[in-house]
Protein backbone atom coordinates (compact mmCIF):
# COMPACT_ATOMS: atom_id res chain seq x y z
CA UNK A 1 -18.65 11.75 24.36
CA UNK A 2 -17.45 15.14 25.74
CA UNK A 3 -17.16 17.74 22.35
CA UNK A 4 -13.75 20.15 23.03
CA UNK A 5 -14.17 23.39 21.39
CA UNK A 6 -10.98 24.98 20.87
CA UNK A 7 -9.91 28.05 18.87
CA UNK A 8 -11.33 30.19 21.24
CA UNK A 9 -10.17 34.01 21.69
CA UNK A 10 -7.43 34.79 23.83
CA UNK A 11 -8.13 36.89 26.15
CA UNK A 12 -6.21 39.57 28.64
CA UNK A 13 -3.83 40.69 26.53
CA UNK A 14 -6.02 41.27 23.74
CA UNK A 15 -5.57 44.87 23.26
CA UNK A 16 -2.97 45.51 25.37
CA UNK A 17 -0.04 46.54 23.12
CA UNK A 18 2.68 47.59 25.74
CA UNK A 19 1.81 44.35 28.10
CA UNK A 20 2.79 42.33 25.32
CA UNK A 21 5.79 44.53 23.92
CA UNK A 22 7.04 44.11 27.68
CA UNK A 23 6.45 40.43 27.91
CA UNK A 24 8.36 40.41 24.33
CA UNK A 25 11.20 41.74 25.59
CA UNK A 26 12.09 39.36 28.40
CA UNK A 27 12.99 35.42 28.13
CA UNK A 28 9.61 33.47 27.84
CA UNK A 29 9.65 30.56 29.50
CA UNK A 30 6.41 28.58 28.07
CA UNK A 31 4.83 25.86 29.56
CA UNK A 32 5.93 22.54 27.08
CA UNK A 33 3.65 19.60 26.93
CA UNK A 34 5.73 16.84 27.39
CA UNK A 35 5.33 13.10 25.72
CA UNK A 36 3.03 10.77 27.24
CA UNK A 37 3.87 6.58 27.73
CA UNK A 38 2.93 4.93 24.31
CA UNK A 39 -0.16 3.20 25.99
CA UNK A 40 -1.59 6.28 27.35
CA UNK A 41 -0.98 7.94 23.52
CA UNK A 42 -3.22 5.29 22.44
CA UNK A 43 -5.73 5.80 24.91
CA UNK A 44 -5.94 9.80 24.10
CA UNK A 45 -6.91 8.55 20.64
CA UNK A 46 -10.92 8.70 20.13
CA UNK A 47 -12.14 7.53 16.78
CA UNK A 48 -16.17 7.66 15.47
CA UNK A 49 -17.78 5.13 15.91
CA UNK A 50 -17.16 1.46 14.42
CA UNK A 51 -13.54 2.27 13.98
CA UNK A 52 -10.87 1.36 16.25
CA UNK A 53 -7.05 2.54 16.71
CA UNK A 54 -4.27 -0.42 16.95
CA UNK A 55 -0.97 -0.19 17.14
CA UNK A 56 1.59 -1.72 14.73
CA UNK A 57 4.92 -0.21 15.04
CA UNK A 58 7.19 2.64 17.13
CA UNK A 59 10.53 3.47 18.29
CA UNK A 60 13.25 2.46 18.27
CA UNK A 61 12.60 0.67 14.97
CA UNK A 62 11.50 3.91 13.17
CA UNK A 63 12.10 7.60 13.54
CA UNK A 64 10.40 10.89 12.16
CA UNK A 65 8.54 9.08 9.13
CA UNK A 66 7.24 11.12 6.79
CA UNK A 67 5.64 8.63 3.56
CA UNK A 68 5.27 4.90 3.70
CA UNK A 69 4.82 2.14 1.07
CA UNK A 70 3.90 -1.81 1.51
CA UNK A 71 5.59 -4.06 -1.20
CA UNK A 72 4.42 -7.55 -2.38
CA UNK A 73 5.39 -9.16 0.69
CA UNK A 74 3.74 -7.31 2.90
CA UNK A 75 7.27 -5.64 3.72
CA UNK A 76 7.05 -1.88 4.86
CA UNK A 77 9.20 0.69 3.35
CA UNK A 78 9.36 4.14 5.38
CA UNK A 79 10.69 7.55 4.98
CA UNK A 80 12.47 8.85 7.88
CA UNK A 81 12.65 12.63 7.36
CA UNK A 82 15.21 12.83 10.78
CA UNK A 83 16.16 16.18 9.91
CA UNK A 84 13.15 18.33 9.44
CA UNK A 85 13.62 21.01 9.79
CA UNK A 86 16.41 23.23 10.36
CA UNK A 87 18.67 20.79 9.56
CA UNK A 88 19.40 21.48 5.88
CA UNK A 89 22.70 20.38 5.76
CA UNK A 90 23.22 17.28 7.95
CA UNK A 91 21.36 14.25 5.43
CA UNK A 92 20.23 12.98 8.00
CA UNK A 93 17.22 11.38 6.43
CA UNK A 94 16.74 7.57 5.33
CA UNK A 95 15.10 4.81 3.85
CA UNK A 96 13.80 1.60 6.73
CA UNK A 97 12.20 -1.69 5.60
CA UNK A 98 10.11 -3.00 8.65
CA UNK A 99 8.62 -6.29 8.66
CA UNK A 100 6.09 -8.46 10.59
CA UNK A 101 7.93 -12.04 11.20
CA UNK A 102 5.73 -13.45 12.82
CA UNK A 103 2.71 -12.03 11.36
CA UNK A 104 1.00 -10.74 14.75
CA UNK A 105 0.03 -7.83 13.33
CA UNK A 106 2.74 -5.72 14.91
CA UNK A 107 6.07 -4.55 12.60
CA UNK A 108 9.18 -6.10 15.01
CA UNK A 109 12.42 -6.10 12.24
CA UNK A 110 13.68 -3.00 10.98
CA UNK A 111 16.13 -2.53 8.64
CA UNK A 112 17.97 0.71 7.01
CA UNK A 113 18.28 0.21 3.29
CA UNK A 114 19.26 4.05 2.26
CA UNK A 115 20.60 6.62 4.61
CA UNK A 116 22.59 9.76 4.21
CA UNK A 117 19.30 11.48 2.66
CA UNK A 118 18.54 15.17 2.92
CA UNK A 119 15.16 16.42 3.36
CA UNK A 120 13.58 12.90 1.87
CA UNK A 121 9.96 12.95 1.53
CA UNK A 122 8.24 10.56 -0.46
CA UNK A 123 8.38 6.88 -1.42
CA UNK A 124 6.77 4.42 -3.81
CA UNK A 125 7.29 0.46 -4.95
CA UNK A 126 8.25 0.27 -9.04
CA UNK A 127 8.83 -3.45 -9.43
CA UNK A 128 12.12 -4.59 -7.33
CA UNK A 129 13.09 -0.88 -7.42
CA UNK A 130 12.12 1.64 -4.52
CA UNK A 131 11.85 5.54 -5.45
CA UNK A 132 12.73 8.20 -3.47
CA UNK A 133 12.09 11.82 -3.66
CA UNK A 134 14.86 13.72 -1.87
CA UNK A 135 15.53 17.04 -3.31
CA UNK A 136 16.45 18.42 -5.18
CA UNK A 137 16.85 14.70 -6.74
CA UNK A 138 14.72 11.87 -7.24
CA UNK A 139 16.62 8.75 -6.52
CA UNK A 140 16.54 5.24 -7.07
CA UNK A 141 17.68 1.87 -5.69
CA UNK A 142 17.31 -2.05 -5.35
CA UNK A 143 16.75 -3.15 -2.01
CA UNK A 144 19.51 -6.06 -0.81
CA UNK A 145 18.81 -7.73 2.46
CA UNK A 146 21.65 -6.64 4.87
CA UNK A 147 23.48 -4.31 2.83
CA UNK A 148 23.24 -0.91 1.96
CA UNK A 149 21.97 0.19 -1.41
CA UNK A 150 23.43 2.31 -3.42
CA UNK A 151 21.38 5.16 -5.20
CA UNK A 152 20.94 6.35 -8.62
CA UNK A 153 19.45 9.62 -9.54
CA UNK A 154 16.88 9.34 -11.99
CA UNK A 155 15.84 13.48 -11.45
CA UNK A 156 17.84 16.49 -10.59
CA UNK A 157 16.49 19.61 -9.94
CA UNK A 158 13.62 19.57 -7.47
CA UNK A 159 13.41 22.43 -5.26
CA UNK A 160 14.08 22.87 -1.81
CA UNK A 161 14.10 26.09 -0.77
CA UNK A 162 11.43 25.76 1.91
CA UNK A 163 11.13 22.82 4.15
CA UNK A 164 7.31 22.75 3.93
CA UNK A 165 7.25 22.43 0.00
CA UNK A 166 9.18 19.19 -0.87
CA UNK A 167 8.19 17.06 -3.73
CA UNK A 168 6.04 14.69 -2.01
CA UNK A 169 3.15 11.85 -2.80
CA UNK A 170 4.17 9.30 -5.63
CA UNK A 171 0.60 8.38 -6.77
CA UNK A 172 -0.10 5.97 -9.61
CA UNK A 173 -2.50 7.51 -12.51
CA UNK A 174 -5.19 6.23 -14.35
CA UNK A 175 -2.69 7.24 -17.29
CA UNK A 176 -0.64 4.40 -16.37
CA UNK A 177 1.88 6.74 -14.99
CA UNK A 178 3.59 7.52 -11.90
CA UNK A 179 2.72 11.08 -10.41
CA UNK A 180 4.51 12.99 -8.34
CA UNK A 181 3.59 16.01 -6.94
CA UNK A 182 5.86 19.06 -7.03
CA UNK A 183 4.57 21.39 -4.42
CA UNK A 184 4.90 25.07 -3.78
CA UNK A 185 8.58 24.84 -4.72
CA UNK A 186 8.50 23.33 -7.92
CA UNK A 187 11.65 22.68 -9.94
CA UNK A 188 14.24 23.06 -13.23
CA UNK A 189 14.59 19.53 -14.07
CA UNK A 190 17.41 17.32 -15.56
CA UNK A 191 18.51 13.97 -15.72
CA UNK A 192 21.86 12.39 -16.02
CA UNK A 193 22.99 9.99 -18.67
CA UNK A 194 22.69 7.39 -16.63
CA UNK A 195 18.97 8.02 -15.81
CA UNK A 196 15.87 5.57 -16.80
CA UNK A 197 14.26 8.63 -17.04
CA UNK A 198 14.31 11.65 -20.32
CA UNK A 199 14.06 14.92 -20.12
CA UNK A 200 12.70 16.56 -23.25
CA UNK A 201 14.18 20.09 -23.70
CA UNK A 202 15.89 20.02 -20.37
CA UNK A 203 15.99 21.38 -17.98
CA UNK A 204 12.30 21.33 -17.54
CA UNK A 205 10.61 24.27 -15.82
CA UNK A 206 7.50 22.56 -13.36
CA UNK A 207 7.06 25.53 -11.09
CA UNK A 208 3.59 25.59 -10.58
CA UNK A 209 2.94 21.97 -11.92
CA UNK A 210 3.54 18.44 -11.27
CA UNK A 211 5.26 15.55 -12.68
CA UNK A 212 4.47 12.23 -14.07
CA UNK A 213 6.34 9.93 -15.42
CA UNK A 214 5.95 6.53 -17.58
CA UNK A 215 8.07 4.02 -15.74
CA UNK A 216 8.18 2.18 -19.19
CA UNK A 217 9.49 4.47 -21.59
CA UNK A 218 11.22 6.96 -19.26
CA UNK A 219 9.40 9.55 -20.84
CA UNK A 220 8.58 12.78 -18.50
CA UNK A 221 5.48 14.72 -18.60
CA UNK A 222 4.49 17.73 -16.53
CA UNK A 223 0.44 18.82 -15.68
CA UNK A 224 -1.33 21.03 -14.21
CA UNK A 225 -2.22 21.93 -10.79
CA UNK A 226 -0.05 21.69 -7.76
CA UNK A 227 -0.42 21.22 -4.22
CA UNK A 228 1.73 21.68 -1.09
CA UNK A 229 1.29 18.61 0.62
CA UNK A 230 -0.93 15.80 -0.43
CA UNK A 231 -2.01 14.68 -3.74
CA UNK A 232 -4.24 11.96 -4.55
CA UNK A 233 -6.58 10.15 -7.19
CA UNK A 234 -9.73 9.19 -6.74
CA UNK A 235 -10.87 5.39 -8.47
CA UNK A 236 -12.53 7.45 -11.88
CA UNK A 237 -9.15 9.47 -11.80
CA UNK A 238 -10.16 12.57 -10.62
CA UNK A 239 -7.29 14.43 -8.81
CA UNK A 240 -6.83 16.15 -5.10
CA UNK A 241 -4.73 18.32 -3.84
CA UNK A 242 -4.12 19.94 -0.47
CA UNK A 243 -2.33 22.86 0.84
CA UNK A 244 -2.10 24.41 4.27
CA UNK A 245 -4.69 26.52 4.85
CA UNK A 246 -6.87 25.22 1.73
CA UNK A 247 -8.08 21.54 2.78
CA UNK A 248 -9.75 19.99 -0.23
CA UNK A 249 -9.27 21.46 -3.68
CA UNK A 250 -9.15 19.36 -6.93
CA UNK A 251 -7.24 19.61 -10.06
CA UNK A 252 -10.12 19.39 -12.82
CA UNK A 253 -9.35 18.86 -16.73
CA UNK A 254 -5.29 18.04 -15.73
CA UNK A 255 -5.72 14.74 -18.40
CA UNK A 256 -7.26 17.44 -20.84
CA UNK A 257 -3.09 18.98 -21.73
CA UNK A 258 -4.46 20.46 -25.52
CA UNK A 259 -6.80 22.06 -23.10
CA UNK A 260 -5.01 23.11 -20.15
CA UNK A 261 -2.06 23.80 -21.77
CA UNK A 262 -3.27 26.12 -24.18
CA UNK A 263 -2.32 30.10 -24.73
CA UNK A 264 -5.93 30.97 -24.10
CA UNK A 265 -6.73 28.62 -21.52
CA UNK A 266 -3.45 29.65 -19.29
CA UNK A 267 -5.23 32.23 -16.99
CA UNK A 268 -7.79 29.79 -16.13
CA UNK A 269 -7.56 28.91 -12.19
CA UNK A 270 -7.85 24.55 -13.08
CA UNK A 271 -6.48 24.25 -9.46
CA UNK A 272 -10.48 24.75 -7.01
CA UNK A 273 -11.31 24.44 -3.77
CA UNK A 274 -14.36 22.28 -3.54
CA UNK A 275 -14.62 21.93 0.72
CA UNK A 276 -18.49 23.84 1.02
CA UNK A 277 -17.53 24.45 4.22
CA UNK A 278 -14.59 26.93 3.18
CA UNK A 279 -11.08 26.65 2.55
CA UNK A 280 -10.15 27.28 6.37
CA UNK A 281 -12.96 25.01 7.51
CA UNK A 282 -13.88 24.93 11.38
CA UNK A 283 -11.77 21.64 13.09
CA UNK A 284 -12.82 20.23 15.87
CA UNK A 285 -9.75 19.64 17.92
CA UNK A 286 -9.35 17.54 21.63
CA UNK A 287 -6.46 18.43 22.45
CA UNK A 288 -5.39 21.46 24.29
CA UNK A 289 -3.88 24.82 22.69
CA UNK A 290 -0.15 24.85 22.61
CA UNK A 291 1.13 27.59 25.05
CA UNK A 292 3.43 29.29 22.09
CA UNK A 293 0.38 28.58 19.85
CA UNK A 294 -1.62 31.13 22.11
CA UNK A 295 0.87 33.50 22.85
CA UNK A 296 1.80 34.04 18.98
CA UNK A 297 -1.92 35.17 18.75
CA UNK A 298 -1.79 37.46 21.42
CA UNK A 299 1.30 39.41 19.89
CA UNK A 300 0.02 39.53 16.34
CA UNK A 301 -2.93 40.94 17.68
CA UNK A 302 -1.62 43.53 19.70
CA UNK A 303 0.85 44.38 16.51
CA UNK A 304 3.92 43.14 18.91
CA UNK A 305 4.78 40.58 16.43
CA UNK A 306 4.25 40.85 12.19
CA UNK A 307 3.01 38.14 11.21
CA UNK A 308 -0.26 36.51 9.07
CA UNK A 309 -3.09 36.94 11.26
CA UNK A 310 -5.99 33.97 10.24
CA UNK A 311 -9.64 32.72 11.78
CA UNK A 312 -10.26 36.11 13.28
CA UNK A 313 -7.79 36.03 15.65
CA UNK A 314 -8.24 32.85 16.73
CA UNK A 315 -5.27 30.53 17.96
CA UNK A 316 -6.88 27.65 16.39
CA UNK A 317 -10.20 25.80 15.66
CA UNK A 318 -9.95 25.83 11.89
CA UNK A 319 -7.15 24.56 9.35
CA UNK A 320 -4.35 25.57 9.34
CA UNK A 321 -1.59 23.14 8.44
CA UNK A 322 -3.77 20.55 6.48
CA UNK A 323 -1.96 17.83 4.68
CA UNK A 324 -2.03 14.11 2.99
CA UNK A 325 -5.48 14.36 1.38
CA UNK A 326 -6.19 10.91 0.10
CA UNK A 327 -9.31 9.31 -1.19
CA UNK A 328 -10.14 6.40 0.04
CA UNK A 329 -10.09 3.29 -2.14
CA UNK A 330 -10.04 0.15 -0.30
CA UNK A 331 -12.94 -2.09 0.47
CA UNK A 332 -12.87 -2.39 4.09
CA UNK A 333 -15.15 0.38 4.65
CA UNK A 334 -19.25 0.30 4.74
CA UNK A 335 -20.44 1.19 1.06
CA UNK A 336 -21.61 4.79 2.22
CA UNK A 337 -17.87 5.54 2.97
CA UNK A 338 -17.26 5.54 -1.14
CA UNK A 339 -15.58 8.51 -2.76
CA UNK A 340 -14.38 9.73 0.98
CA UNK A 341 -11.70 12.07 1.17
CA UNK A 342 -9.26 12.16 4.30
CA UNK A 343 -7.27 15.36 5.10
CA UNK A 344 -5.22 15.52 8.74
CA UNK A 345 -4.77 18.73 10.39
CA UNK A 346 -1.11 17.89 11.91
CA UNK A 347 -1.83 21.39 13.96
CA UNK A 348 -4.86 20.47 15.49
CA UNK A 349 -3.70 16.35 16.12
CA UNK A 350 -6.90 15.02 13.98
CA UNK A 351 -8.24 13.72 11.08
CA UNK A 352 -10.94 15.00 8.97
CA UNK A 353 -13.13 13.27 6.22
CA UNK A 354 -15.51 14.61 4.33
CA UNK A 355 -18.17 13.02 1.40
CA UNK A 356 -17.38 13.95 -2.23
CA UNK A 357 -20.24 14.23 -4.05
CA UNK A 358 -20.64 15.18 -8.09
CA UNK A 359 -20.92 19.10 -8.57
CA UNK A 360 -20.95 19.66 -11.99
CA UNK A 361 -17.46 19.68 -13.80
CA UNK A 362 -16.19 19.29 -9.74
CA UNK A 363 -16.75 17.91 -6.70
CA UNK A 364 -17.89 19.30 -3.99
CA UNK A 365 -16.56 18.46 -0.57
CA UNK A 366 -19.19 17.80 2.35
CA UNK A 367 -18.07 17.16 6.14
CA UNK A 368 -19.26 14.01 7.44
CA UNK A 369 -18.73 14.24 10.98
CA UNK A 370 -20.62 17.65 12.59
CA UNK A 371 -18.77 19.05 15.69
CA UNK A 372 -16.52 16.23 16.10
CA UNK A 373 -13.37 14.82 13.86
CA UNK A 374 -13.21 11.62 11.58
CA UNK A 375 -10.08 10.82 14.13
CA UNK A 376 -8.85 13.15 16.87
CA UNK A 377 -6.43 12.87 19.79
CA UNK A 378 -6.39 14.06 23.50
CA UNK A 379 -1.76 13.99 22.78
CA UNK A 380 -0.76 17.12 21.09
CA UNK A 381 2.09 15.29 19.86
CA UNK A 382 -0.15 13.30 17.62
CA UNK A 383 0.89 14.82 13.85
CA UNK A 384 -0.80 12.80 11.00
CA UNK A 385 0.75 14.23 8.01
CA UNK A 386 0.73 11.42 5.66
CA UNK A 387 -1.67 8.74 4.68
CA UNK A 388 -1.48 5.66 2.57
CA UNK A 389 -3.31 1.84 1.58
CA UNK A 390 -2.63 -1.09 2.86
CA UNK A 391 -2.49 -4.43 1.34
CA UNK A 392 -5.57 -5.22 4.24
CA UNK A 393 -7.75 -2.59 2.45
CA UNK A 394 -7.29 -0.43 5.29
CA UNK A 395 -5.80 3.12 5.18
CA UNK A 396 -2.32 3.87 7.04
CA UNK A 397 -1.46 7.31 8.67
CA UNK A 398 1.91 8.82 8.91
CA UNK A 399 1.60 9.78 12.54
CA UNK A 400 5.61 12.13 13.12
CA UNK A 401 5.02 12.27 16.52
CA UNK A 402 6.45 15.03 17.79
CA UNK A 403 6.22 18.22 20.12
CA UNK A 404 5.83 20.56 17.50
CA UNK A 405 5.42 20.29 14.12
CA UNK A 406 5.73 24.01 12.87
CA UNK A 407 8.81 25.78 11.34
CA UNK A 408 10.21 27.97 13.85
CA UNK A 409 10.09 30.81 11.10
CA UNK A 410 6.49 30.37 11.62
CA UNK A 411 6.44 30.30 15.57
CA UNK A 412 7.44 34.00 16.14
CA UNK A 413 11.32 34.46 17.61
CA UNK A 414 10.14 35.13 20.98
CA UNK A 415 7.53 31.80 21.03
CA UNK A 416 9.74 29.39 19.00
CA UNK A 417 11.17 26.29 21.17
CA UNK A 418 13.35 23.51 19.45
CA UNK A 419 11.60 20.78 18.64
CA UNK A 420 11.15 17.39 20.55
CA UNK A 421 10.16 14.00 18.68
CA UNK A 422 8.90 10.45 19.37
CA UNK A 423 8.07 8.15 17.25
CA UNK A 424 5.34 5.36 16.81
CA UNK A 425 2.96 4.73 13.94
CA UNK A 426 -0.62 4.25 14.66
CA UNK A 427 -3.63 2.67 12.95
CA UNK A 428 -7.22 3.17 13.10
CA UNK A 429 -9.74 -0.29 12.17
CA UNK A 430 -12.91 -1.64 12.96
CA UNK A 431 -13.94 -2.45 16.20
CA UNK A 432 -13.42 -6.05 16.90
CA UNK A 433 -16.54 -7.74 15.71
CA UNK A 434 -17.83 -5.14 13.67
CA UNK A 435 -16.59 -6.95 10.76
CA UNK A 436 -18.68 -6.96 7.60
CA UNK A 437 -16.86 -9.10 5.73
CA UNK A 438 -16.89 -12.80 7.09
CA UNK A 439 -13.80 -13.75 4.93
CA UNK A 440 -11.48 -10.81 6.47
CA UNK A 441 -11.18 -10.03 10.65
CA UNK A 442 -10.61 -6.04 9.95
CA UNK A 443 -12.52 -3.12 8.70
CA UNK A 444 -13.11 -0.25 7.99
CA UNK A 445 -9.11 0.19 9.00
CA UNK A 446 -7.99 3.03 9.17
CA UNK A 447 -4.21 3.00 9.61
CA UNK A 448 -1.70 5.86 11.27
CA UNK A 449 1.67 5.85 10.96
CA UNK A 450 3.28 7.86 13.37
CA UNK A 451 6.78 8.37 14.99
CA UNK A 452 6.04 5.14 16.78
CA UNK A 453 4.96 2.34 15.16
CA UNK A 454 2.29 1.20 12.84
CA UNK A 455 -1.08 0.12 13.42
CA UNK A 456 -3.93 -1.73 11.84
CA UNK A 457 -1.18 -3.24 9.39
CA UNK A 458 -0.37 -6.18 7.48
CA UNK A 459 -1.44 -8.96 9.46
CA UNK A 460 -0.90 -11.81 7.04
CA UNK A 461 -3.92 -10.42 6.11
CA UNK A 462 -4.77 -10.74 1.97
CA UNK A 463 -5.41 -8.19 -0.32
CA UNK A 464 -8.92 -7.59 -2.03
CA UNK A 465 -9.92 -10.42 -4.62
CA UNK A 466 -12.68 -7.90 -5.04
CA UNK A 467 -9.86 -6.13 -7.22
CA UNK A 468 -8.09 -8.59 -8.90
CA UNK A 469 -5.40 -9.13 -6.03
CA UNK A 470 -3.58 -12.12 -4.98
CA UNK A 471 -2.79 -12.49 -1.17
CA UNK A 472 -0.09 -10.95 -0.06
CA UNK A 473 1.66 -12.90 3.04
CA UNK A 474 0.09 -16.15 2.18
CA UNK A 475 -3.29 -17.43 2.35
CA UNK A 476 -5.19 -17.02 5.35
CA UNK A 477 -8.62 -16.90 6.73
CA UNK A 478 -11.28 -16.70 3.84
CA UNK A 479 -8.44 -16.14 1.56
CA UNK A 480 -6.59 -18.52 -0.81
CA UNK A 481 -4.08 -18.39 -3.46
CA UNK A 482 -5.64 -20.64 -5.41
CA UNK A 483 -6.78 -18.72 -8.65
CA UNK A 484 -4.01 -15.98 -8.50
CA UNK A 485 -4.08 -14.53 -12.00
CA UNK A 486 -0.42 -14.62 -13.46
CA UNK A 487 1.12 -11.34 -13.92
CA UNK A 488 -1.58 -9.51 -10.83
CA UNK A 489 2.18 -9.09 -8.76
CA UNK A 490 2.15 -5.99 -10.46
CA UNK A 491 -0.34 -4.20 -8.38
CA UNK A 492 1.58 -5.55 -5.47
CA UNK A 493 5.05 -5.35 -6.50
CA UNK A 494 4.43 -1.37 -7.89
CA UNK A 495 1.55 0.12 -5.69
CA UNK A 496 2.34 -1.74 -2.22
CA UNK A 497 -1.00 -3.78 -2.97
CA UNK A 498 -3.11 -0.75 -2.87
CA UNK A 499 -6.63 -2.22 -3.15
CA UNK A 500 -8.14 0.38 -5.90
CA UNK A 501 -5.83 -0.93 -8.88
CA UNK A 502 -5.22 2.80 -10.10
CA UNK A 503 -5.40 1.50 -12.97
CA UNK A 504 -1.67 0.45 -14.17
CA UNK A 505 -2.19 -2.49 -15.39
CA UNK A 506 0.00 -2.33 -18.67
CA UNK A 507 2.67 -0.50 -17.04
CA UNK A 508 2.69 -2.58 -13.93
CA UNK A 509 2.73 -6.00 -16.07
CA UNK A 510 6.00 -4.71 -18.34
CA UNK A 511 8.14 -4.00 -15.08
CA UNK A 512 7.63 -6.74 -13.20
């Protein structure tokens, strides 16, 4: 296996001050990397090994998706953020249902259930209804086969004033409650009459916190701890959080409010990073260095361009736009892959992992793979920014293919380009036979969902008896629905079958 080292310092210029002023002042003309054919996408793709990438959906049937959610039926709802994002105004963004007729393994329907979103970001299953975050509202509707739906807003308020700190990540908690996480732009939130949902002493200030909310009584909390993008829980209920240049951190004490909340306790920092290797951890990329990428360096350096100036000058090798941490809690993967966190690098086109071990009142994060990536990609316009479980036990990643991923506010004027997209979703699973499991074909899955379409999906596979899950699809190999516990829908019907339970048992059992 040939190991790419990238990141390295750019050199020429370096010091030059008036060659790059010069250059600044005339019409650049960077090289673009183009798209590559889907096949040879998939190809570019290099996993570790005993994991393999398969493909289960792409365009046309989906564009831009951004968050992604299975139901009971093994149905796939997506968010299709089509106007990231300059395009503020337009509501361009939607809601698609794709499904697998004939259960091959490959998504071939797609339907649009909600469209004329702005900036929509995140998605999640509560019984029949499907909630949206699209702020500065969160929305909700009933999904009806060949028609339309028609919202409700539950939320108002969420903000929006940058592009790269939407609410995202609906998560269930082991508080029985639905989490959402508020990022770096927080919110002053109300709800209408009309809502399922109260707001006590609206509107509700959650700058600087998240949300969670119990789907049964409507009742709205906030906690502690924020992210930017990414926020997950691990099976004990300990809670992750991710922002762009910090990979790993953890929320400790956030179920602990007479503790967190407290006068005293209010300048203490409950919000860590736990990665050992640093914040801005060294990544591994395969892919080559965007032209604009290397010439943004080069100015900053020289003082041509203002602008923040990270991994000592370096136009990569190290995080930079990290996003989606989720712990893994399926049980398709070898015991040793237990408490596992997964954090993409949409900058770098990989994925990272590292091992969470028990640190005291924390975690600590430790990388698993040295010198190389968890999942990494030859295409720069692979852009994992998303992850989620499937009812298989394998993990899905939100692949927005695209040519570039960044803001152009943080490209520099004179190196920003607009912005090409694809789209195809991708999943990463066992290599064929390395099954471990007799009674299931695929493991170890770990699942992208990109631009294109989805891999490593729902191939009337069933869901983990392991957990207390009934079969999704139907039965099928070494799977029966003989035995199915009335009322275990729930974890279906409200979590997309995610096989870890989250524990939301009571609350999942009421709404169904």
């Amino acid at each position: 296996m040939t190991r790419i080292f990238s990141g390295l310092l750019v050199g020429g210029l370096v010091g030059c001050a008036s060659s790059v002023s010069m250059i600044a002042q005339e019409p650049l003309h960077l090289e673009r990397l183009p798209a590559i054919p889907l096949r040879d996408a998939m190809q570019a793709i290099e996993t570790q090994p005993g994991f393999a990438v398969e493909l289960v959906a792409s365009e046309p049937l989906v564009s831009s998706p951004v968050a992604m959610e299975f139901d009971a039926a093994g149905d796939l709802f997506v968010v299709e953020m089509i106007d990231y994002s300059e395009q503020e105004h337009e509501a361009l963004g939607r809601v698609t249902r794709l499904r697998d007729t004939n259960h091959d393994g490959l998504m071939d329907e797609s339907e649009i259930i909600l469209s004329d979103l702005s900036w929509p970001t995140a998605i999640t299953k509560v019984g029949a209804d499907v909630w949206v975050a699209a702020p500065p509202n969160l929305i909700s509707t009933t999904p009806v086969s060949g028609l339309l739906a028609s919202p409700q807003i539950l939320l108002e308020g969420f903000g929006r004033q940058n592009v790269q700190g939407l609410a995202n990540s609906f998560r269930w908690g082991l508080d029985s409650r639905m989490h959402l996480s508020t990022s770096s732009n927080g919110g002053l939130l109300t709800a209408p009459d009309s809502s399922r949902i109260r707001v006590d002493k609206a509107p509700r200030q959650v700058s600087g916190r998240d949300v969670a909310i119990d789907v049964i009584t409507g009742s709205l909390y906030d906690v502690v701890g924020y992210g930017q993008h990414g926020m997950d829980f691990s099976p004990w209920g300990d809670r992750f959080v991710t922002s762009n240049s910090d990979h790993l951190q953890q929320v400790v004490a956030w179920y602990l409010p007479e503790l967190t909340d407290t006068l005293l306790s209010r300048g203490i920092a409950w919000r860590r990073s736990i990665a050992v290797d640093g914040p801005q951890a060294e990544v591994f990329r395969l892919s080559p260095v965007e032209p604009w990428r290397t010439l943004r360096t080069q100015m900053r350096l020289s003082g041509a361009s203002i602008g923040l100036l990270e991994g000592g000058g370096r136009a990569s090798g190290y995080f930079t736009s990290a996003t989606g941490v989720t712990i893994y809690d399926g049980d398709q993967w070898p015991e040793s892959e237990r408490m596992v966190a997964v954090v993409a690098d949409v900058g770098s086109n990989l994925v990272h992992r590292k091992l969470l071990r028990p640190d005291k009142l924390a975690y600590k994060g430790e990388r698993i793979d040295e010198n190389t990536e968890f999942v990494r990609s030859k295409d720069t316009w692979f852009r994992p920014v998303q992850f989620a479980h499937g009812p298989d036990g394998c993990l899905y990643i939100v692949d927005m293919a695209r040519e570039t991923i960044e803001h152009p506010k943080d490209q520099d004027a004179q190196s920003s380009q607009r912005l090409a997209s694809r789209n195809r979703f991708l999943a990463i699973g066992p290599r064929p036979g390395s099954a471990r499991d007799p009674g299931v074909t695929s493991h170890g899955c770990l699942a992208f969902f990109p631009i294109r379409p989805i891999a490593c999906l729902v191939r009337s596979r069933c869901c983990s008896w392991k957990h207390g899950f009934r079969d999704v699809v139907g039965p099928t190999e070494g799977c029966t629905s003989e035995g199915a516990t009335v009322g275990l829908d729930f974890v279906a019907s409200i979590s997309g079958c995610h096989s870890g339970c989250r524990a939301a048992t009571r609350a999942a059992a009421v709404v169904q």
